[in-house]
PDB file of N, CA and C in Angstrom:
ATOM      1  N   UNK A   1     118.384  95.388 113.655  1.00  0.00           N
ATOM      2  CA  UNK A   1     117.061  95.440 113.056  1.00  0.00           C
ATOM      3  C   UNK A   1     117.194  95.200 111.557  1.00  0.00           C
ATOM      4  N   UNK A   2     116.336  94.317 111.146  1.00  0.00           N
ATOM      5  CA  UNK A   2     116.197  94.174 109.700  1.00  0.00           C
ATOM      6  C   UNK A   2     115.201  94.436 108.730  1.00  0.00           C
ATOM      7  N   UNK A   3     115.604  95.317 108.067  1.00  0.00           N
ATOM      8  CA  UNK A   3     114.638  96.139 107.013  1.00  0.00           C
ATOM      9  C   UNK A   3     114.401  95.327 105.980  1.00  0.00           C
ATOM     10  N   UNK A   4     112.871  95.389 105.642  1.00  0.00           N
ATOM     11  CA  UNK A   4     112.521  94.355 104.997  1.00  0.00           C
ATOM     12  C   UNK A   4     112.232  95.303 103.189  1.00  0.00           C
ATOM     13  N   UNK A   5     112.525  93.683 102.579  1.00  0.00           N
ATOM     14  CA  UNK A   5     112.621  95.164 101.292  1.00  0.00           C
ATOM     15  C   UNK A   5     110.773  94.848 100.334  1.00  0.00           C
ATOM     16  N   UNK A   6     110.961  95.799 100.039  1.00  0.00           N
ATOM     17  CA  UNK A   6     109.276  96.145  99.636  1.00  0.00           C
ATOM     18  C   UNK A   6     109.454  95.096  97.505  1.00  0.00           C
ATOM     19  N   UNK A   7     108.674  94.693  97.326  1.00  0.00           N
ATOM     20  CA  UNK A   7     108.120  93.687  96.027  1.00  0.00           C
ATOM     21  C   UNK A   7     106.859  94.154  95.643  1.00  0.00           C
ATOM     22  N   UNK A   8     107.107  94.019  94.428  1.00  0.00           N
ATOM     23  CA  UNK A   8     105.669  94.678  93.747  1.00  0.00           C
ATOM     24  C   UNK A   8     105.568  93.691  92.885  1.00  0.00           C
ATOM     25  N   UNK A   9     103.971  93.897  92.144  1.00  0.00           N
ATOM     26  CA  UNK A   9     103.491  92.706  91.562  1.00  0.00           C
ATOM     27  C   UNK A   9     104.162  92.154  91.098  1.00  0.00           C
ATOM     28  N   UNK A  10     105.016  92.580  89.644  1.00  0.00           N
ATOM     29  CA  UNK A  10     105.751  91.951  88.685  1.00  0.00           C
ATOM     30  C   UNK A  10     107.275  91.804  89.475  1.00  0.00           C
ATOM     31  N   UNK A  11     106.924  91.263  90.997  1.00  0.00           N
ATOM     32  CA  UNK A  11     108.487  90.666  91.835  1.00  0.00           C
ATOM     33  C   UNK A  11     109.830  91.423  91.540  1.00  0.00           C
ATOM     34  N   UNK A  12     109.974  92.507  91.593  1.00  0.00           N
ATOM     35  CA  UNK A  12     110.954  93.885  90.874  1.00  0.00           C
ATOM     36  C   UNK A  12     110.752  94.057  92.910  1.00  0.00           C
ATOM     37  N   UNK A  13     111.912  94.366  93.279  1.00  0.00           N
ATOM     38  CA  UNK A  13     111.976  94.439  94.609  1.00  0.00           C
ATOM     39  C   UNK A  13     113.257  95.407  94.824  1.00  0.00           C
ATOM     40  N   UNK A  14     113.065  96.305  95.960  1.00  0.00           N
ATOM     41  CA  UNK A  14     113.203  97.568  96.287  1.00  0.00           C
ATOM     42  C   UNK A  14     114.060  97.020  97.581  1.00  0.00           C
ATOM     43  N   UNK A  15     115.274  97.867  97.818  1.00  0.00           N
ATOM     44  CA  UNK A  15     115.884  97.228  99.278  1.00  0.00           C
ATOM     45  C   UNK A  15     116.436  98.548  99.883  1.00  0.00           C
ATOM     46  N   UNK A  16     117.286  99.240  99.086  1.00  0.00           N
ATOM     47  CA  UNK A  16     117.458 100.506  99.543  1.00  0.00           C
ATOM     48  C   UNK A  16     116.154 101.838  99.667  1.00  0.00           C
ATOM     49  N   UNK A  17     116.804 102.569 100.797  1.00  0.00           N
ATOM     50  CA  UNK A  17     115.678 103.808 100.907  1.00  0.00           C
ATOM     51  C   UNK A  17     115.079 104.090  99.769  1.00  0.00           C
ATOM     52  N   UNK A  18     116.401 104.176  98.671  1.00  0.00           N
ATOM     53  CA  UNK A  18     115.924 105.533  97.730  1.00  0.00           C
ATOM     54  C   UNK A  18     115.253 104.375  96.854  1.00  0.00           C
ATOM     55  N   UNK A  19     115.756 103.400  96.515  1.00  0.00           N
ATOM     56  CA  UNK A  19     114.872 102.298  95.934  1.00  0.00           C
ATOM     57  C   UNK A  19     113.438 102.162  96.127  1.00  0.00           C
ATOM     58  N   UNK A  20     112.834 102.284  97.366  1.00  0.00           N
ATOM     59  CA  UNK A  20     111.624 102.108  97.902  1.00  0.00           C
ATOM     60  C   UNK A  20     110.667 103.434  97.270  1.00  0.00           C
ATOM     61  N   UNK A  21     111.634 104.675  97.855  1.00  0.00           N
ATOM     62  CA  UNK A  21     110.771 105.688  97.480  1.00  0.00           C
ATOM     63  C   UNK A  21     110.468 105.838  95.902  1.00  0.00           C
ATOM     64  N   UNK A  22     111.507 105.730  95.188  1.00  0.00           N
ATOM     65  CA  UNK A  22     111.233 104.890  93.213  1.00  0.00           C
ATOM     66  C   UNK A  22     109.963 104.168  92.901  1.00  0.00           C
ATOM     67  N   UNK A  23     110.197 103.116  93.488  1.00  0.00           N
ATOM     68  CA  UNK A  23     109.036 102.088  93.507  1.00  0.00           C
ATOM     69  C   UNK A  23     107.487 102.622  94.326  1.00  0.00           C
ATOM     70  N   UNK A  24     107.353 103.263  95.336  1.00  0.00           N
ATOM     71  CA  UNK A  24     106.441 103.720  96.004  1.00  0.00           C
ATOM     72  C   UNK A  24     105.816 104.951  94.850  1.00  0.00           C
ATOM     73  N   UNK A  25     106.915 105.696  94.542  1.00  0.00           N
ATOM     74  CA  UNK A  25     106.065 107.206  93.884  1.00  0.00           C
ATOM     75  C   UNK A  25     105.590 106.795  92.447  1.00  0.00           C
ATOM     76  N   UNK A  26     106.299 105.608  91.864  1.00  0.00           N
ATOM     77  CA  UNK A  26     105.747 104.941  90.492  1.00  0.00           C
ATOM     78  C   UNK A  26     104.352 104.541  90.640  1.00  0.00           C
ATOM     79  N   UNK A  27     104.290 103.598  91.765  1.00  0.00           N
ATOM     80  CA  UNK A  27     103.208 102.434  91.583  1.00  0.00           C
ATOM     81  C   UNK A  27     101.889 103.604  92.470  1.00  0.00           C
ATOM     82  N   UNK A  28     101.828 104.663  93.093  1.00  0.00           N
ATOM     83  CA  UNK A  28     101.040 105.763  94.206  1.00  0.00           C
ATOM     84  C   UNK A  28     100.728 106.533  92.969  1.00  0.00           C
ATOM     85  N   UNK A  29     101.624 107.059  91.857  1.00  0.00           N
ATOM     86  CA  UNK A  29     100.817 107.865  90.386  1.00  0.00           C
ATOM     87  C   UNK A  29     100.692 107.619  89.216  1.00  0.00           C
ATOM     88  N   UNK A  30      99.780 106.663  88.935  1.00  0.00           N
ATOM     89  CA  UNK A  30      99.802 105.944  88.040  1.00  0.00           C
ATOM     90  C   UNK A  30      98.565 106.840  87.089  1.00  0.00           C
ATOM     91  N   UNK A  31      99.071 106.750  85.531  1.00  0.00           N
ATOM     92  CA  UNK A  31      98.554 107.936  84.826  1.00  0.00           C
ATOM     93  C   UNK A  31      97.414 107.228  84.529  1.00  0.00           C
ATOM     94  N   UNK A  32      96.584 108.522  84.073  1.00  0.00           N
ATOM     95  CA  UNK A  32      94.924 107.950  84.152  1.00  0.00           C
ATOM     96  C   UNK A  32      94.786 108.703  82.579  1.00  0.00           C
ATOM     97  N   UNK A  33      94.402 107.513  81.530  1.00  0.00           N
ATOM     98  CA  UNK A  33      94.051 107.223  80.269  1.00  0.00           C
ATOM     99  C   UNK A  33      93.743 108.877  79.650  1.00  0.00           C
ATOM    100  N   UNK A  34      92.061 109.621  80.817  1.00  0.00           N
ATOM    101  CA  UNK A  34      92.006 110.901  80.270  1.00  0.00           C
ATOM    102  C   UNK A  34      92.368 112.280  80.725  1.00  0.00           C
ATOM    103  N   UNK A  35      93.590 111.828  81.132  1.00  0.00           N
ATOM    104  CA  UNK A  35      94.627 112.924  82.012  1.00  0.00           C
ATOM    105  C   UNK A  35      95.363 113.407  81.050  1.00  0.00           C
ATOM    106  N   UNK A  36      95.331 114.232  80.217  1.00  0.00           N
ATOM    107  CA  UNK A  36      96.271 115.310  79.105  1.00  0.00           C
ATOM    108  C   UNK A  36      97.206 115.670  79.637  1.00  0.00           C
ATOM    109  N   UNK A  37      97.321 116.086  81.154  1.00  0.00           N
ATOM    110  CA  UNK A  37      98.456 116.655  81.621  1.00  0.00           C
ATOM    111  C   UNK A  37      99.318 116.191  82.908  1.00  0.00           C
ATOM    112  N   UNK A  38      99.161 114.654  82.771  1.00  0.00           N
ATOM    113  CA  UNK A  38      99.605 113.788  83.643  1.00  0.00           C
ATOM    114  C   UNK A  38     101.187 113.855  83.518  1.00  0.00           C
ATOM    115  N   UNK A  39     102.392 113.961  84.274  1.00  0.00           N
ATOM    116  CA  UNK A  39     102.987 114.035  84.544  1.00  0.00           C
ATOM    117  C   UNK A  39     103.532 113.245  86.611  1.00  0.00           C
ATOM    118  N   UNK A  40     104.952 112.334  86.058  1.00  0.00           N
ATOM    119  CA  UNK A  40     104.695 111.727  87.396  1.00  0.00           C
ATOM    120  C   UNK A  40     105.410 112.807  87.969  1.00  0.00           C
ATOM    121  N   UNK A  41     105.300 112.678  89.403  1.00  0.00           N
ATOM    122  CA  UNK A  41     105.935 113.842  90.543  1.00  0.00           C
ATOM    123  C   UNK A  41     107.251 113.609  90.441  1.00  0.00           C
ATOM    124  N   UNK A  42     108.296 114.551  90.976  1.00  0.00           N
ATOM    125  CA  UNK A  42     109.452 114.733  90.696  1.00  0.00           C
ATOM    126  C   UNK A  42     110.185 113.741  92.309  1.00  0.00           C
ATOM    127  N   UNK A  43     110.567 112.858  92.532  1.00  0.00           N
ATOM    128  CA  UNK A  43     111.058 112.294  93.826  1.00  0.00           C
ATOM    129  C   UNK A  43     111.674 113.505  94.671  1.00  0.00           C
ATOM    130  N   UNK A  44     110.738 113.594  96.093  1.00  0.00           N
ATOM    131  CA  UNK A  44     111.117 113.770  97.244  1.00  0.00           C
ATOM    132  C   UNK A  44     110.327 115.591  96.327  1.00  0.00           C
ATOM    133  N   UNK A  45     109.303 115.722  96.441  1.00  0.00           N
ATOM    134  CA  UNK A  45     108.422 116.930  95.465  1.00  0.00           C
ATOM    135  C   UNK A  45     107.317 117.212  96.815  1.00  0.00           C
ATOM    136  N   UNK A  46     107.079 116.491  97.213  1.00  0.00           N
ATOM    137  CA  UNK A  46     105.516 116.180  98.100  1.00  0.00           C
ATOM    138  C   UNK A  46     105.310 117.582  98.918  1.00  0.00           C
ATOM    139  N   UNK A  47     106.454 118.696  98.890  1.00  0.00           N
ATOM    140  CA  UNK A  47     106.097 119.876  99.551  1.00  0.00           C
ATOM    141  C   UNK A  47     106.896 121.282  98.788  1.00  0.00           C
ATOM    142  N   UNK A  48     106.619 120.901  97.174  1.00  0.00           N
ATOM    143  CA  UNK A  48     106.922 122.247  96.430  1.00  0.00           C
ATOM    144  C   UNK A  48     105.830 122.964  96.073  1.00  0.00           C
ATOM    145  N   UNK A  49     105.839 123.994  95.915  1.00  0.00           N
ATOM    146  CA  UNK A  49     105.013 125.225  96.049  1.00  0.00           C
ATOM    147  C   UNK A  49     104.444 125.135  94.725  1.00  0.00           C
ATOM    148  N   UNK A  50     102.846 124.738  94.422  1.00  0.00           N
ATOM    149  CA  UNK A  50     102.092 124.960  93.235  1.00  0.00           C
ATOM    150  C   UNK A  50     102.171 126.015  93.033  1.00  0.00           C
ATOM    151  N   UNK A  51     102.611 125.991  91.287  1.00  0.00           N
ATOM    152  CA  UNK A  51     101.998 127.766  90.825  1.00  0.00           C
ATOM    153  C   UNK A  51     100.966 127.842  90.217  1.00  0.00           C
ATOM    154  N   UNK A  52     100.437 129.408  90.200  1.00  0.00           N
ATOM    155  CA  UNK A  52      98.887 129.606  89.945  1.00  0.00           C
ATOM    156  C   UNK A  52      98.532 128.869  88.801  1.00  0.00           C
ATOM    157  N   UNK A  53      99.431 128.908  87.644  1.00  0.00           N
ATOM    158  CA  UNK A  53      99.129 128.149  86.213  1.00  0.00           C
ATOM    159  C   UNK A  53      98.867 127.145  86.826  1.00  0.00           C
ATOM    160  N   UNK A  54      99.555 126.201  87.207  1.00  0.00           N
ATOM    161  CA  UNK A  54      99.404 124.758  87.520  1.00  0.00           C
ATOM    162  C   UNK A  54      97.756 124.545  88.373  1.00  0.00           C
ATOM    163  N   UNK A  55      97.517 125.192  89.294  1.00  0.00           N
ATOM    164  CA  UNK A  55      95.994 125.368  89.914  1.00  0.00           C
ATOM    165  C   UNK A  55      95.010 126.111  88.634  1.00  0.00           C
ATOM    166  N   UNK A  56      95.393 126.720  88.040  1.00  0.00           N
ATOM    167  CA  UNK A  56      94.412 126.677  86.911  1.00  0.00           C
ATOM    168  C   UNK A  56      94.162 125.996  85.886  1.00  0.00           C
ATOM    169  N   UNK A  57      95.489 125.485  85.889  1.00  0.00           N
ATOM    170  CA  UNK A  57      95.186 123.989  84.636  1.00  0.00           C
ATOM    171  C   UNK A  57      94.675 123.008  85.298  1.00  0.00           C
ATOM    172  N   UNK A  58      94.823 122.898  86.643  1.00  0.00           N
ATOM    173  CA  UNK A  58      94.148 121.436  87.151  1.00  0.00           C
ATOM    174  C   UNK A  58      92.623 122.126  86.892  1.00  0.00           C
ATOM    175  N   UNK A  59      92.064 123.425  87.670  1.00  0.00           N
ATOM    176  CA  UNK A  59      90.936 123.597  87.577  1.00  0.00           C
ATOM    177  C   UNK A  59      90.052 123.657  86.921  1.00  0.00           C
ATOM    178  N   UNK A  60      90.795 124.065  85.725  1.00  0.00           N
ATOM    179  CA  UNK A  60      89.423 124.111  84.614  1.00  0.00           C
ATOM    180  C   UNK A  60      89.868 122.804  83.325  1.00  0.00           C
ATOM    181  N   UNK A  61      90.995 122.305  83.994  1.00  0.00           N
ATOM    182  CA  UNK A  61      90.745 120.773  82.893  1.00  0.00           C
ATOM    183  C   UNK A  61      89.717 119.796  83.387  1.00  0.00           C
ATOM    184  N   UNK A  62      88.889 120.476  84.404  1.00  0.00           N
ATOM    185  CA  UNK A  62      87.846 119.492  84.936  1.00  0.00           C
ATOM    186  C   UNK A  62      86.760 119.776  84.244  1.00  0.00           C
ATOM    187  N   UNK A  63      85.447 118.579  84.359  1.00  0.00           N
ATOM    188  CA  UNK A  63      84.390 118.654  83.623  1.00  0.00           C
ATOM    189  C   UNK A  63      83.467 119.124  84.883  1.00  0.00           C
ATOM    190  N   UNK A  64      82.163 120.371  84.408  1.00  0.00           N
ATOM    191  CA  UNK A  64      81.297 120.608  85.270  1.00  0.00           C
ATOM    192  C   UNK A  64      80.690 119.274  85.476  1.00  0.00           C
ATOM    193  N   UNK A  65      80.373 118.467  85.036  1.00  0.00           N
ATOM    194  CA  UNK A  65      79.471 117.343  84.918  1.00  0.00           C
ATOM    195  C   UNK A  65      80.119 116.277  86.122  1.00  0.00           C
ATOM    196  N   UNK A  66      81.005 116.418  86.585  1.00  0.00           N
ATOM    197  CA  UNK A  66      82.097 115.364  87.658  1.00  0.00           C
ATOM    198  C   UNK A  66      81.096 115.782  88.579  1.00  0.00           C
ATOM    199  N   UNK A  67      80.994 114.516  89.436  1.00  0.00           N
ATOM    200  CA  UNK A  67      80.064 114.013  90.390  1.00  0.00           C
ATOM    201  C   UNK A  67      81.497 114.968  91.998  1.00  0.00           C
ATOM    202  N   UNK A  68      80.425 115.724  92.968  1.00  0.00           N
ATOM    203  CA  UNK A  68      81.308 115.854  93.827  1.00  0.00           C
ATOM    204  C   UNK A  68      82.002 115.001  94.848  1.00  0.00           C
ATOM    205  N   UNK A  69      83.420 115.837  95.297  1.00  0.00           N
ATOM    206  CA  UNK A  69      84.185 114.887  95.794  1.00  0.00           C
ATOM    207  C   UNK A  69      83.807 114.673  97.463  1.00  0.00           C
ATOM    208  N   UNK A  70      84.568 114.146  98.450  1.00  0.00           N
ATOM    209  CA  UNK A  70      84.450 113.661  99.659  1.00  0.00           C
ATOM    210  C   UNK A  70      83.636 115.316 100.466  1.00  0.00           C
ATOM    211  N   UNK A  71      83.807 116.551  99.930  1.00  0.00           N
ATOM    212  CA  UNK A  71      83.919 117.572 100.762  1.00  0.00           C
ATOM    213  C   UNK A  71      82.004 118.083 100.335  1.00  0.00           C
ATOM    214  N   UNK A  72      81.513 117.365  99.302  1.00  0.00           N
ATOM    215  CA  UNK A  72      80.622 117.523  98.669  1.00  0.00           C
ATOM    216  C   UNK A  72      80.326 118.873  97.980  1.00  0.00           C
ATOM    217  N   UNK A  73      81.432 119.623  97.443  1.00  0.00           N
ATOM    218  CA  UNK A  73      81.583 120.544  96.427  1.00  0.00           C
ATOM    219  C   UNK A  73      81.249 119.785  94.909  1.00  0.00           C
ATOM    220  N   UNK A  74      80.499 120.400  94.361  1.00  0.00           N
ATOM    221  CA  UNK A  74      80.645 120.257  92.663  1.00  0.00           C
ATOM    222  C   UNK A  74      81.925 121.106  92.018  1.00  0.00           C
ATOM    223  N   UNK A  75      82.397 120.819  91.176  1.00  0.00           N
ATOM    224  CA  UNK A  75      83.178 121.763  90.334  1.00  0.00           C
ATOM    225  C   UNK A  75      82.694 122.900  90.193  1.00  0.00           C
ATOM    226  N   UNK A  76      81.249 122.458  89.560  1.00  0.00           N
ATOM    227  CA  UNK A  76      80.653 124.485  89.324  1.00  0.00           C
ATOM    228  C   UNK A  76      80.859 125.463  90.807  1.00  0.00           C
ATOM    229  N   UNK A  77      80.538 124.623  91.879  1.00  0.00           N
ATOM    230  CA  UNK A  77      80.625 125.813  92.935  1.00  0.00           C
ATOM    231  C   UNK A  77      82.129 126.328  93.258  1.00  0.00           C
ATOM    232  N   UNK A  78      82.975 125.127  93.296  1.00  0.00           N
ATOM    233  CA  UNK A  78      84.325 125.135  93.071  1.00  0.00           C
ATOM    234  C   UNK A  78      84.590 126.948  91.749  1.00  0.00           C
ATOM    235  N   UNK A  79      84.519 126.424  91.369  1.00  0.00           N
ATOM    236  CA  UNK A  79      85.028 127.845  89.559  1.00  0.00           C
ATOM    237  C   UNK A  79      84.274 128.777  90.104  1.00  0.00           C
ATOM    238  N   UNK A  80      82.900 128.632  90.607  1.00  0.00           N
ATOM    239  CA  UNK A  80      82.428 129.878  91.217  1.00  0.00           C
ATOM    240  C   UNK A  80      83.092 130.404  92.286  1.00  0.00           C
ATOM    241  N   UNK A  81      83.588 129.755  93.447  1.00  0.00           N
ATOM    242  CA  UNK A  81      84.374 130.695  93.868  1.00  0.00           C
ATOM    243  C   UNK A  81      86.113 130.836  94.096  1.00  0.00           C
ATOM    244  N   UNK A  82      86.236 130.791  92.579  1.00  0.00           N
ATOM    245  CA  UNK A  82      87.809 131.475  92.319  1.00  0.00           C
ATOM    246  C   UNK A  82      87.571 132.670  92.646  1.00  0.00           C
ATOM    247  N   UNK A  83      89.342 133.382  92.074  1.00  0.00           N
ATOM    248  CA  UNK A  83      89.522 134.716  92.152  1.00  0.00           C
ATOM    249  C   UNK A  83      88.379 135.735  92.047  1.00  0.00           C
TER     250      UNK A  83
END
């Protein structure tokens, strides 16, 4: 069987596992302009244990004014029911 190797726009091409997963977790978190606390994920991270700081900095670096997401929560109801 032949594993095909993964290319991204600028033709930079990935052949090994760990190569792929490099290239995959780069181009999947790409930092967003008004993200203060953007940081990319640490490779092979996808099941470490958030700490409370970290859920409170995501939570309240949000704006009440953000339109709700897929679950149709607003933020305000979100902060309303924390701790």
């Amino acid at each position: 069987m032949t594993v095909e190797a993964l290319t991204d726009r600028e033709g930079n091409q990935a052949i090994t596992s760990l190569e792929k997963q490099e290239m995959l977790r780069r181009k999947s978190f790409l930092p967003n302009d008004d993200d203060k606390y953007y940081e990319l994920p640490l490779a092979a991270s996808g099941h470490t244990r958030v700490t409370e700081q970290a859920g409170e900095q995501a939570l309240y670096s949000q704006s009440f004014k953000k339109a709700p997401g897929p679950e149709m929560l607003s933020f305000g109801a979100i902060w309303l029911l924390r701790k």
